[in-house]
Protein backbone atom coordinates (compact mmCIF):
# COMPACT_ATOMS: atom_id res chain seq x y z
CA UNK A 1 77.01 88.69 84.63
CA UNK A 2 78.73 90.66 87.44
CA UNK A 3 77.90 90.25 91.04
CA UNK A 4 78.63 92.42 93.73
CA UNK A 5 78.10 93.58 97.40
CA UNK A 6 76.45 96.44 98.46
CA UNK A 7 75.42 97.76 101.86
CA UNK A 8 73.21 100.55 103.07
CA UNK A 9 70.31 101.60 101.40
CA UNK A 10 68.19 98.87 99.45
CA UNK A 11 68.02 99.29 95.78
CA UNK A 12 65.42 98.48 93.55
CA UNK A 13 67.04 95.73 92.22
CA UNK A 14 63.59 94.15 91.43
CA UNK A 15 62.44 96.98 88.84
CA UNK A 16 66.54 97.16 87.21
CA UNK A 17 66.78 95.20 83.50
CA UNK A 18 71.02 95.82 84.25
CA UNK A 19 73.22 92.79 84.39
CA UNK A 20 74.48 93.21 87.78
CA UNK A 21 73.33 91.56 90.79
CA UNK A 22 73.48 93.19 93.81
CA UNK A 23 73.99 91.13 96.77
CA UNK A 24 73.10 92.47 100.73
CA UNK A 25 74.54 91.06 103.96
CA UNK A 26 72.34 91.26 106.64
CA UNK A 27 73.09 91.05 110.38
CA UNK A 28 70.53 89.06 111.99
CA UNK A 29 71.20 90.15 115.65
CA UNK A 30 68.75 93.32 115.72
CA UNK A 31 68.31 93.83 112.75
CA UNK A 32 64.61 91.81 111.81
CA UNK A 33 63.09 94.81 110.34
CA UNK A 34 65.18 95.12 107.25
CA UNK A 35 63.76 91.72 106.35
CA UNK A 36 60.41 93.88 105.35
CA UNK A 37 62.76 95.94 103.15
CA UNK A 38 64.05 93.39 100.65
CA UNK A 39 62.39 93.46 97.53
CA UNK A 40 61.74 90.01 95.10
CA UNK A 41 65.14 88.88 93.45
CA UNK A 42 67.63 90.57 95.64
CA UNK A 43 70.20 88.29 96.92
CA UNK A 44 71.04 88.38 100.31
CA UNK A 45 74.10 86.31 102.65
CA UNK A 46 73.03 86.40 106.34
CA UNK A 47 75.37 86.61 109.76
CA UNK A 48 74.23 85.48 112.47
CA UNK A 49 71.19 83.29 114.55
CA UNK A 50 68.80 80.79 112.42
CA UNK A 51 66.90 78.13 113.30
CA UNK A 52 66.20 74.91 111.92
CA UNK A 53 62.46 73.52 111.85
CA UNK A 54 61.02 70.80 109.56
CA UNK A 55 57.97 69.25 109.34
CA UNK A 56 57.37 66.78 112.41
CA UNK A 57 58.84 69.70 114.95
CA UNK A 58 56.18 72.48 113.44
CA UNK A 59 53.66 70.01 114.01
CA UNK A 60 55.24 69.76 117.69
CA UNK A 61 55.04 73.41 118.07
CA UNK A 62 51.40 73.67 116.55
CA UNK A 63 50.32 71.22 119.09
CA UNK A 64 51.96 72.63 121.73
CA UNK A 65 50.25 75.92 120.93
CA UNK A 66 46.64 74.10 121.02
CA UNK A 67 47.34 73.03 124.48
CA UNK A 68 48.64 75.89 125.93
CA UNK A 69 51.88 75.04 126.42
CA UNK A 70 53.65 77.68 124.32
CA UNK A 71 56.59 77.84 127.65
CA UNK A 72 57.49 74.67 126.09
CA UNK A 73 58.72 75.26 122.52
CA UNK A 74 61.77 76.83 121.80
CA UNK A 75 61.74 80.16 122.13
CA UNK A 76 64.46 80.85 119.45
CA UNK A 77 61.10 79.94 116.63
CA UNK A 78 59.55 82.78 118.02
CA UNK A 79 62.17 85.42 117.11
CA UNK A 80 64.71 83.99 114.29
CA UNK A 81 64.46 82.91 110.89
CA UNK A 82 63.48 80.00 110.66
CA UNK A 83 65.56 77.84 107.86
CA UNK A 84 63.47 74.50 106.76
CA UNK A 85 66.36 72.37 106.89
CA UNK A 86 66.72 68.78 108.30
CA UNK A 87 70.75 69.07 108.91
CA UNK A 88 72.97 65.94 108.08
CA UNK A 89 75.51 65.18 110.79
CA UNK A 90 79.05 63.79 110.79
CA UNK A 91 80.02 63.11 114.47
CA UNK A 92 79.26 67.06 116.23
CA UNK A 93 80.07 68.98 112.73
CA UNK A 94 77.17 69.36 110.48
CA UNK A 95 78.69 68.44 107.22
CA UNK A 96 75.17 69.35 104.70
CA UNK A 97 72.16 71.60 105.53
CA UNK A 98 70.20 71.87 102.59
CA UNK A 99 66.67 73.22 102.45
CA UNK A 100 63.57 71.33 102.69
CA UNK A 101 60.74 71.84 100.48
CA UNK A 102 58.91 74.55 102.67
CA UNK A 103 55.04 73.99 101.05
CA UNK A 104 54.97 70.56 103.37
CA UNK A 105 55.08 73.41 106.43
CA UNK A 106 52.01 74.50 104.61
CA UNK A 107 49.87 72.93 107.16
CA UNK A 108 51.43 73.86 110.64
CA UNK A 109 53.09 77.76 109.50
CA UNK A 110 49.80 79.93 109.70
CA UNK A 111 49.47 78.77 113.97
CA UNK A 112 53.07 79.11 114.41
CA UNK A 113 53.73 82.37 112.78
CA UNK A 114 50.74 83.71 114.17
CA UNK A 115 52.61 83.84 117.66
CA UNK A 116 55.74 84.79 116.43
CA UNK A 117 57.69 88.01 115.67
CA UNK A 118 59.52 85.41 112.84
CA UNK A 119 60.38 87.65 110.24
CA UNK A 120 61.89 85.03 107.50
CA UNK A 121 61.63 81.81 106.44
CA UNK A 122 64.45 79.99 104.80
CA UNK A 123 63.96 77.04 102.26
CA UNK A 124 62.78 76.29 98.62
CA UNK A 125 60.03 76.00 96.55
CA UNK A 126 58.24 78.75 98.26
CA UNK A 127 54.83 78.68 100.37
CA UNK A 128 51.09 78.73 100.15
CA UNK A 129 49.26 82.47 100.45
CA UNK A 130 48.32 82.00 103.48
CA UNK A 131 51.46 81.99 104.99
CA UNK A 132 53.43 84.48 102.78
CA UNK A 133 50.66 86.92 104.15
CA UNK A 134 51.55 86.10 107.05
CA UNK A 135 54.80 86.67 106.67
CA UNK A 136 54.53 90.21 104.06
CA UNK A 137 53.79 92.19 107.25
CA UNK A 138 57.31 91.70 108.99
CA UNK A 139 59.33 89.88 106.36
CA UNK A 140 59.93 87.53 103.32
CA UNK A 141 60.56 84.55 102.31
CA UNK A 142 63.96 83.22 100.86
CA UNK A 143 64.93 81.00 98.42
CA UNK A 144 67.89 78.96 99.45
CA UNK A 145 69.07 76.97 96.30
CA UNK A 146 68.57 73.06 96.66
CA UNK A 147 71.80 70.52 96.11
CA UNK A 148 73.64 73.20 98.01
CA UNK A 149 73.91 71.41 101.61
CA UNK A 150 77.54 71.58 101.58
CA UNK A 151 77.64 74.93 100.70
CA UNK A 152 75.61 75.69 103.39
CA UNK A 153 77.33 73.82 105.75
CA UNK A 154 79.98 76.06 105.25
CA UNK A 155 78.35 79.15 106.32
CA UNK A 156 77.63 77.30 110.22
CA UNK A 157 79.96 78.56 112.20
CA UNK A 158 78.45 76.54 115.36
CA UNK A 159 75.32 75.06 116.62
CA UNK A 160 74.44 77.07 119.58
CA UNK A 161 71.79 74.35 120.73
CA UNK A 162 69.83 71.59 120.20
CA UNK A 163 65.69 70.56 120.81
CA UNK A 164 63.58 68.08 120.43
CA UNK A 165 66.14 65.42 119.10
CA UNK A 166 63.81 62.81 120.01
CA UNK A 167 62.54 63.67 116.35
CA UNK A 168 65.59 62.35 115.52
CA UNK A 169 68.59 63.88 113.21
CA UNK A 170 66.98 65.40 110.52
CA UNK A 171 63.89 66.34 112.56
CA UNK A 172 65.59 68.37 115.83
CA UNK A 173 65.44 71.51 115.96
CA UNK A 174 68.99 73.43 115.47
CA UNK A 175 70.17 76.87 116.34
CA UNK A 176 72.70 77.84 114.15
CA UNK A 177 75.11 80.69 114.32
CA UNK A 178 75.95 81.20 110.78
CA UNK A 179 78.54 83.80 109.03
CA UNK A 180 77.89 84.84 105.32
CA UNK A 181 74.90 82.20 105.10
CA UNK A 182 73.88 81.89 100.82
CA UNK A 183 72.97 83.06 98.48
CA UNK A 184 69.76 83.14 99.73
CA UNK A 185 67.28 84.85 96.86
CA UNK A 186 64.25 86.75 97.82
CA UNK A 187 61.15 85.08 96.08
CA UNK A 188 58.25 86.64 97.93
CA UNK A 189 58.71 90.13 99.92
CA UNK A 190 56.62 92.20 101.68
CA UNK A 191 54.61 93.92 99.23
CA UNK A 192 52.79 90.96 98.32
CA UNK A 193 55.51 90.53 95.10
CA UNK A 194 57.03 87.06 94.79
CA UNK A 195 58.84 84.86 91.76
């Protein structure tokens, strides 16, 4: 099986019975709308800010929401991907960020991407329907392959800030600067497709 990189335009890569995998990389910064592009099975490597979010902050955020205190949640949820993660620490260097099963955001997703531009979500084992309507009119949701923390790790090139660590370690909320951040696989897009 050959892989490769390609930029530009997006090719169907879902309808193609070839042996070559494409692979994007996609700019973050600017550039949310191309999320709405990808189509099931491409691979993509992003560059650029994500943000970290697991269960016990989205129910933070949720209830936030329901009291009218949106001023008081992060404003980096409400604009970049957001990567179900709970990141494992060494000292300041994050030394595994592996995804979280994203159906136990099931519950809190719908309020939170309701007032949110988020166009991704980052993490494995996919989502309920609710949410990947939700998400199919601005984006998709990626697969990021689990027992891969340490690759991932690699890809964070800093953490840019930190909320919430009251939740403690695995529950803060990080945002990440990452460089070349994957494979990340495309499992449900836009068009209401999804593996």
């Amino acid at each position: 099986m050959k892989t490769g990189y390609v930029s530009g335009d997006i090719n169907d890569t879902a309808d193609k019975k070839d042996e070559e995998i494409k692979a994007r990389r996609i700019d973050v910064k600017g550039n949310c709308r191309i999320f709405a592009k990808l189509k099931v099975r491409e691979v993509v490597y992003l560059t650029g800010t994500l943000v970290t979010a697991r269960d016990k902050a989205h129910m933070r955020a949720v209830r936030l929401l329901k009291e009218g205190r949106k001023e008081e949640i992060p404003e980096e949820l409400f604009e970049y991907p957001i990567y179900h993660c709970g990141p494992l620490l060494k000292g300041e260097k994050i030394i595994s960020a592996g995804p979280t099963t994203s159906a136990r955001m099931n519950p809190y997703a719908p309020a939170l991407l309701r007032e949110t531009s988020c166009p991704v979500i980052i993490g494995k084992g996919g989502m309920c329907e609710e949410v990947l309507k939700l998400l199919s009119d601005r984006g998709c949701y990626l697969t990021f392959p689990g027992g891969a923390g340490a690759l991932a790790a690699e890809s964070i090139k800093c953490v840019k800030r930190v909320y919430w660590e009251d939740l403690g370690m695995a529950e803060a909320v990080y945002v990440l600067e990452v460089e070349n951040f994957g494979p990340c696989i495309v499992t449900a897009d836009s068009r209401g497709r999804k593996v």
